[in-house]
Protein backbone atom coordinates (compact mmCIF):
# COMPACT_ATOMS: atom_id res chain seq x y z
CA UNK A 1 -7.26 -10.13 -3.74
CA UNK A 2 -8.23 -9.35 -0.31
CA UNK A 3 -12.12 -8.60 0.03
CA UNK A 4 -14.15 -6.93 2.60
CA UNK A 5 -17.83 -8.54 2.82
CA UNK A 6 -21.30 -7.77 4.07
CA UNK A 7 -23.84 -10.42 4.74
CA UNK A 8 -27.84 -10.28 3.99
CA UNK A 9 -28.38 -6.19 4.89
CA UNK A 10 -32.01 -5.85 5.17
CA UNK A 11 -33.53 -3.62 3.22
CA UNK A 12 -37.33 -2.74 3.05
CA UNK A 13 -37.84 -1.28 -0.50
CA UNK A 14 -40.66 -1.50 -3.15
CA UNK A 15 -39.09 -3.50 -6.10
CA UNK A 16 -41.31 -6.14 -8.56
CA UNK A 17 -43.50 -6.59 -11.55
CA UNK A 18 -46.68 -6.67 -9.60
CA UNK A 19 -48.48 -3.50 -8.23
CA UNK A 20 -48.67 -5.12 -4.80
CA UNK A 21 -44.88 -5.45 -5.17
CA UNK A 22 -44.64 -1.75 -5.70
CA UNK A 23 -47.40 -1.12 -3.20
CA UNK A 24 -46.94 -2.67 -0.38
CA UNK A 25 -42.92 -3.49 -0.53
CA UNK A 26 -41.30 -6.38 0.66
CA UNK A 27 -37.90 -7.51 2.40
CA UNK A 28 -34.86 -7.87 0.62
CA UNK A 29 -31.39 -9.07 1.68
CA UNK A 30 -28.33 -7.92 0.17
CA UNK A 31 -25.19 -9.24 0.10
CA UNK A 32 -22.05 -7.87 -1.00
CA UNK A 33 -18.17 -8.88 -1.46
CA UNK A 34 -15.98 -5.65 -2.45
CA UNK A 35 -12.12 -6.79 -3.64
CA UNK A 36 -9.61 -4.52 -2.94
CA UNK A 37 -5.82 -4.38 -1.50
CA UNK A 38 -6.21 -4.34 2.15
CA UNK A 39 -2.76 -4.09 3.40
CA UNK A 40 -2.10 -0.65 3.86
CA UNK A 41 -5.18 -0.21 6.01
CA UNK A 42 -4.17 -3.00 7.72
CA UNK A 43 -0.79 -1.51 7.98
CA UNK A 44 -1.37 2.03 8.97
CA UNK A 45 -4.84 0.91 10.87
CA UNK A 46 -6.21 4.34 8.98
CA UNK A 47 -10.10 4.59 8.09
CA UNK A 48 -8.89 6.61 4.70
CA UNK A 49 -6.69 3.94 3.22
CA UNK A 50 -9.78 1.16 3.00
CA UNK A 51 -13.58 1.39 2.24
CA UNK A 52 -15.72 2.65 5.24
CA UNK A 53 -18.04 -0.96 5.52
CA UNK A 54 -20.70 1.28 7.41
CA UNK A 55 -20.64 4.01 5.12
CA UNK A 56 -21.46 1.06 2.03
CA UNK A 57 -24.40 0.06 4.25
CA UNK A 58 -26.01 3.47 4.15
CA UNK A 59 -25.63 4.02 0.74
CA UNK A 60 -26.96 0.51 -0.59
CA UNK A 61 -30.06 0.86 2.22
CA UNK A 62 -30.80 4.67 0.48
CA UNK A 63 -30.31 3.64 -2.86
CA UNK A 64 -32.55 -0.01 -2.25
CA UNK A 65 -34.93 2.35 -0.63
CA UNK A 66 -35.04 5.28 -2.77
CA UNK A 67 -35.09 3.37 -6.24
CA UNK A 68 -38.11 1.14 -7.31
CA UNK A 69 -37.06 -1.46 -9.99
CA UNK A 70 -39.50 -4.42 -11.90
CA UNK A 71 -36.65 -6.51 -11.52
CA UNK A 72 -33.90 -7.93 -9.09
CA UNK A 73 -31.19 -8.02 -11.67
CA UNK A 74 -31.84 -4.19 -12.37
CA UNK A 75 -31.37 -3.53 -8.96
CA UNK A 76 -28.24 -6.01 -8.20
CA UNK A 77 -27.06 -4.19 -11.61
CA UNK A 78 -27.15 -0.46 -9.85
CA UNK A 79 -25.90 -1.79 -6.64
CA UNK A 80 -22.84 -3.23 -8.50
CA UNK A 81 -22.80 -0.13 -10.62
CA UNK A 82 -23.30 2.03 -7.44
CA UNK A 83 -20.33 0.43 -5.99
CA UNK A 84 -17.47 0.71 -8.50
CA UNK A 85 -18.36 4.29 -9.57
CA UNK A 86 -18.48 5.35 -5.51
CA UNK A 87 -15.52 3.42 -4.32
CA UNK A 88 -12.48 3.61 -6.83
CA UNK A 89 -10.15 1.55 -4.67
CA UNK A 90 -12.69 -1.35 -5.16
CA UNK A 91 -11.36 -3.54 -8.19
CA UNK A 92 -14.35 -6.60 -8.30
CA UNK A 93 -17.75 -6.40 -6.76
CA UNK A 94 -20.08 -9.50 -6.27
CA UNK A 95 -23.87 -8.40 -5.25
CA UNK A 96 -26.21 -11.20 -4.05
CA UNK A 97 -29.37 -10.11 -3.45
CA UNK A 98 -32.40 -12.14 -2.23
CA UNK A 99 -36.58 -11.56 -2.27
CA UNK A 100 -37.30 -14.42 0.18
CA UNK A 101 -41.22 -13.05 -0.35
CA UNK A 102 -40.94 -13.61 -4.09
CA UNK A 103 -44.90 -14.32 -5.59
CA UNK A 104 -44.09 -17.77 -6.56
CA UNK A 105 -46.80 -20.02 -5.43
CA UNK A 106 -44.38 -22.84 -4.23
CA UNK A 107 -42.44 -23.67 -0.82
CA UNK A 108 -39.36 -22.25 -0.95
CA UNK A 109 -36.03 -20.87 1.03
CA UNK A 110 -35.15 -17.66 -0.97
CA UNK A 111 -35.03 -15.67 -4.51
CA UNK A 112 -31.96 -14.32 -5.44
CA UNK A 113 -29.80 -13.50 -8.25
CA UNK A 114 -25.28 -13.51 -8.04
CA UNK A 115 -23.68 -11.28 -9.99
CA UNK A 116 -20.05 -10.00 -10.48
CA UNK A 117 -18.93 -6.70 -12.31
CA UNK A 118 -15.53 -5.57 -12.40
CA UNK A 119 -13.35 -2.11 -13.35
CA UNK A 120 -11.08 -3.26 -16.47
CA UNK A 121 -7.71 -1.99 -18.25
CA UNK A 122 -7.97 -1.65 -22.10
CA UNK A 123 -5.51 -0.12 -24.67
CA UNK A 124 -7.17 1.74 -27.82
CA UNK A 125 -5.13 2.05 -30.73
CA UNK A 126 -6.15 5.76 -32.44
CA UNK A 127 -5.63 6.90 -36.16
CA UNK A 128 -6.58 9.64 -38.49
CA UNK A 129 -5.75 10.42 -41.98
CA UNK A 130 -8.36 12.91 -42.63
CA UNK A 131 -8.91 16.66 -42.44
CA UNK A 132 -7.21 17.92 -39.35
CA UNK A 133 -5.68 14.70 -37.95
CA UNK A 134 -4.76 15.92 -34.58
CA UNK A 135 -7.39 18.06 -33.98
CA UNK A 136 -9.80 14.59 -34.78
CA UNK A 137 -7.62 12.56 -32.45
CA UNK A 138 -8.15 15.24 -29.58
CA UNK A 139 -11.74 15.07 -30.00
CA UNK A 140 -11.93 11.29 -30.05
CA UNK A 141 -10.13 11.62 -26.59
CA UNK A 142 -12.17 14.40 -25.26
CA UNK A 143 -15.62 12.05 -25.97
CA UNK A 144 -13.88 9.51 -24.63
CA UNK A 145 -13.42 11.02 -21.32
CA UNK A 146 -17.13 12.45 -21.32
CA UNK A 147 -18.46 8.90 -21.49
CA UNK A 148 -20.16 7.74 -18.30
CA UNK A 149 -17.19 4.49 -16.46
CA UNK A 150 -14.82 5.08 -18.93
CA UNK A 151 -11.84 7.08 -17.55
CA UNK A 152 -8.54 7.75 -19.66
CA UNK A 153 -5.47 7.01 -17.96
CA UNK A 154 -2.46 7.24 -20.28
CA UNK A 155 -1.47 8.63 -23.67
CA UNK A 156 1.01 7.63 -25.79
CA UNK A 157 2.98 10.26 -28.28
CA UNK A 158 1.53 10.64 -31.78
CA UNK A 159 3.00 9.22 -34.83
CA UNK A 160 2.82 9.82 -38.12
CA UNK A 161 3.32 6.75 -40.26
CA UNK A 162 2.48 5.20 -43.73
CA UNK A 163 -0.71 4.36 -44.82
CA UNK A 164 -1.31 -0.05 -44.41
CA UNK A 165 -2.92 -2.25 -46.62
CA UNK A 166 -4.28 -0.12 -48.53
CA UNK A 167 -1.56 2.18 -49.86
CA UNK A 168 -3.20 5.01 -52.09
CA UNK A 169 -4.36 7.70 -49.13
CA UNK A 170 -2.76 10.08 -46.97
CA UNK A 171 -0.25 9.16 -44.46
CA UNK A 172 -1.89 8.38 -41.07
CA UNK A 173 -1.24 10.12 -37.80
CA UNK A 174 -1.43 7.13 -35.01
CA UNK A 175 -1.49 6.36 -31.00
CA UNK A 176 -2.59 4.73 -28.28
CA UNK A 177 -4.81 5.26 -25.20
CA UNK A 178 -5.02 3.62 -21.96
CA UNK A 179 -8.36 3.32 -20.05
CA UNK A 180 -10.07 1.59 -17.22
CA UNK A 181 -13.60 1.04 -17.84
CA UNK A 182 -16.95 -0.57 -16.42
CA UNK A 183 -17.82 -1.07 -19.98
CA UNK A 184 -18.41 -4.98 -21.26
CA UNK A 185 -15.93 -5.26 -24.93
CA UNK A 186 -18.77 -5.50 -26.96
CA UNK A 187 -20.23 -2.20 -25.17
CA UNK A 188 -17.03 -0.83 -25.56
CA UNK A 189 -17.28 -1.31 -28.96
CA UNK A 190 -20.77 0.43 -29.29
CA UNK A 191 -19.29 3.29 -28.02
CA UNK A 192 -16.00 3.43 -29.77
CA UNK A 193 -18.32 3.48 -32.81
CA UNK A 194 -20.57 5.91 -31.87
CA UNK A 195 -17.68 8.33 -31.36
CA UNK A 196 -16.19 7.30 -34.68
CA UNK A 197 -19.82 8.50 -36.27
CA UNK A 198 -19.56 11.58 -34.68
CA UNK A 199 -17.06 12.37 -35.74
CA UNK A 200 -17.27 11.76 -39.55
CA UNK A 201 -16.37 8.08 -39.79
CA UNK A 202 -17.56 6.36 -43.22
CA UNK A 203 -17.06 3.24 -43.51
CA UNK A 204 -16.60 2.71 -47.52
CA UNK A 205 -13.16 1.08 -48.36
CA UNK A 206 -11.52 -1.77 -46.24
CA UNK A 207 -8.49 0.13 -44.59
CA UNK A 208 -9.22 2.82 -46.72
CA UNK A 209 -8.89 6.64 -45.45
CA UNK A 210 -10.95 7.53 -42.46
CA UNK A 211 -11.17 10.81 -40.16
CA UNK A 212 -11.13 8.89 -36.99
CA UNK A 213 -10.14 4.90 -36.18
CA UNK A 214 -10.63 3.34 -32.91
CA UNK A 215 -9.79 0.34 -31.88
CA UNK A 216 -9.83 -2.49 -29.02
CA UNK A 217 -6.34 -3.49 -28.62
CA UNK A 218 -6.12 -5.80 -25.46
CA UNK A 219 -9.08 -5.64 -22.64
CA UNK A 220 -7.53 -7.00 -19.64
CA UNK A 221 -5.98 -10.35 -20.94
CA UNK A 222 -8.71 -11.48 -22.51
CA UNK A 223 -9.09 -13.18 -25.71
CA UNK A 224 -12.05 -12.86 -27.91
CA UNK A 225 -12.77 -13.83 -31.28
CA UNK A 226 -16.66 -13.09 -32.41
CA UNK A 227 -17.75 -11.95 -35.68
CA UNK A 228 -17.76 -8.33 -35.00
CA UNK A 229 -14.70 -7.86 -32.70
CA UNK A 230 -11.17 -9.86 -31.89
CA UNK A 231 -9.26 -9.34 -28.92
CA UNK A 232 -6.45 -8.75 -28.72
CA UNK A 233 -6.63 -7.02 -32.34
CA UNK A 234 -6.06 -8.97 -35.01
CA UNK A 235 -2.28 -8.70 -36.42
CA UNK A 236 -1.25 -6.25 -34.23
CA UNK A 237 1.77 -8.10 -33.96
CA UNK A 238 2.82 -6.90 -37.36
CA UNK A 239 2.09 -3.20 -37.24
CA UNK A 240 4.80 -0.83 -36.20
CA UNK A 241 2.17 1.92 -36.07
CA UNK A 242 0.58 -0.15 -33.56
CA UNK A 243 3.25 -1.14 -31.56
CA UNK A 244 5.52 1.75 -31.22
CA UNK A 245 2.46 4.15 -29.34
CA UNK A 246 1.91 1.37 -27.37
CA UNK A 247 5.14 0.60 -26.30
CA UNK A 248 5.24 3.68 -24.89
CA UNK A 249 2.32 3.34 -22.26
CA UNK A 250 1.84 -0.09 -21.75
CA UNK A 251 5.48 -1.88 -22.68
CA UNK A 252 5.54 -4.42 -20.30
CA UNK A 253 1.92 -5.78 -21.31
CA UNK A 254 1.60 -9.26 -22.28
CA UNK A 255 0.19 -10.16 -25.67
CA UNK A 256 -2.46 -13.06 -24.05
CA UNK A 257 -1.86 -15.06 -27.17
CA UNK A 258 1.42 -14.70 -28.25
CA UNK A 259 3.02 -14.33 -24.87
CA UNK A 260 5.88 -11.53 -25.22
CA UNK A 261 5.28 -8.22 -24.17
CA UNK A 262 4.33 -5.70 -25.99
CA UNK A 263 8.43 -4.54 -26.04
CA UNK A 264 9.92 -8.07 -27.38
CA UNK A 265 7.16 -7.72 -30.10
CA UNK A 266 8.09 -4.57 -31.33
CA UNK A 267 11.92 -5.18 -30.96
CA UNK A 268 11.35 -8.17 -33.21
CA UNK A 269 9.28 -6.40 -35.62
CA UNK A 270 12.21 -3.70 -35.98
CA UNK A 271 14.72 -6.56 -36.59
């Protein structure tokens, strides 16, 4: 991925622990690499199609300078943040930012903590088999989109399909979701559940009925297996319901584990 970089910005701001910190300020020196596809600026030679390097300095001296933070991951943390949500042609941000007049009572060259945040793809899988299933669906979505870096980008068709598992409940009305997102999984998680609590989840009888069901399907291509969430989901591989919505919005997506895309496993499913 092609990057455009700037090197140590000085910055006077007011960010530290100590009152004297916050006093009297100190220097800082920022450095950031922005990835993004290049080519078309480089191409046309148009302004528009890129990221306007000067216009990145202002906004990260303004924000340094206008902001007071204890600490210099908080602040590399906005800057990232500040980045992504200003600048949606940038993909990957790295932030490097220095106190060469950290209080540390030792000889030393510089202070400074690396970081790297990034814009991701997930698919959700959706579900309801509860009181007004589509109307619970369409609110799941509309929360969605009111959530701060999460932004929906596709929608599949809605399905209504048998009940799995657990057999003795309504039939369940099923899709999937696309959505980019500045959101870590397991934050992604927290908020999927929040919305799911909102909106009358209970959580009483393993795949038993439920008014709303959200879940992680892939998240980029990675894999993930923790105690509270597995990615990609858990035999997803073996659920039509699954499958079929998200065939329609993200087909050519490769299961990271399996290694077919998300067509070839539902063909075989249907054999």
């Amino acid at each position: 991925m092609d990057k455009i970089c700037i090197r140590r910005l000085e910055v006077y701001a007011h960010h530290g622990v100590y009152e004297e910190e916050k006093r009297l300020g100190q220097k800082f020196y920022i450095t950031v690499e922005m990835e993004l596809d290049t080519r078309a600026a480089g191409i046309s030679d148009d302004l528009q199609a890129s990221v306007n390097y000067g216009e990145v300095c202002l906004g990260i001296v303004e924000w340094t300078k206008s902001h007071r933070r204890k600490l210099i991951e908080a602040a590399a943390e906005d800057i990232a943040h500040y980045l992504l949500v200003q600048y949606p042609m940038v993909r990957k941000v790295t932030v490097e930012l220095e106190k060469p007049g950290a209080p540390v009572p030792y000889a030393f060259d510089t202070v400074l903590v690396h970081i790297e945040r990034s814009r991701h793809q997930a698919f959700l899988g959706i579900g309801s088999n509860l009181g007004d299933r589509q109307m619970n669906l369409a609110a799941a979505i509309r929360l969605l989109e009111a959530v701060p870096d999460i932004q929906v980008t596709k929608r599949s068709p809605l399905y209504e399909t048998a009940p799995y598992g657990y057999t003795d409940q309504p039939p369940f009305l099923n899709g999937c979701i696309g959505i980019e997102t500045l959101y870590t999984p397991e934050e992604l998680l927290r908020v999927l559940h929040e919305i799911e609590h909102k909106l009358g989840r209970k959580r009483e009888i393993h795949w038993g009925p439920r008014t709303l069901d959200l879940d992680i399907l892939f998240y980029d291509d990675l894999i993930l297996d923790t105690p509270d969430l597995h990615i990609p989901h858990a035999d997803m591989a073996n659920r039509e319901f699954v499958l079929q919505p998200l065939s329609d919005i993200a087909g050519d997506f490769r299961h990271p584990v399996i290694n077919e895309t998300v067509n070839a496993l539902l063909a075989a499913l249907k054999k």
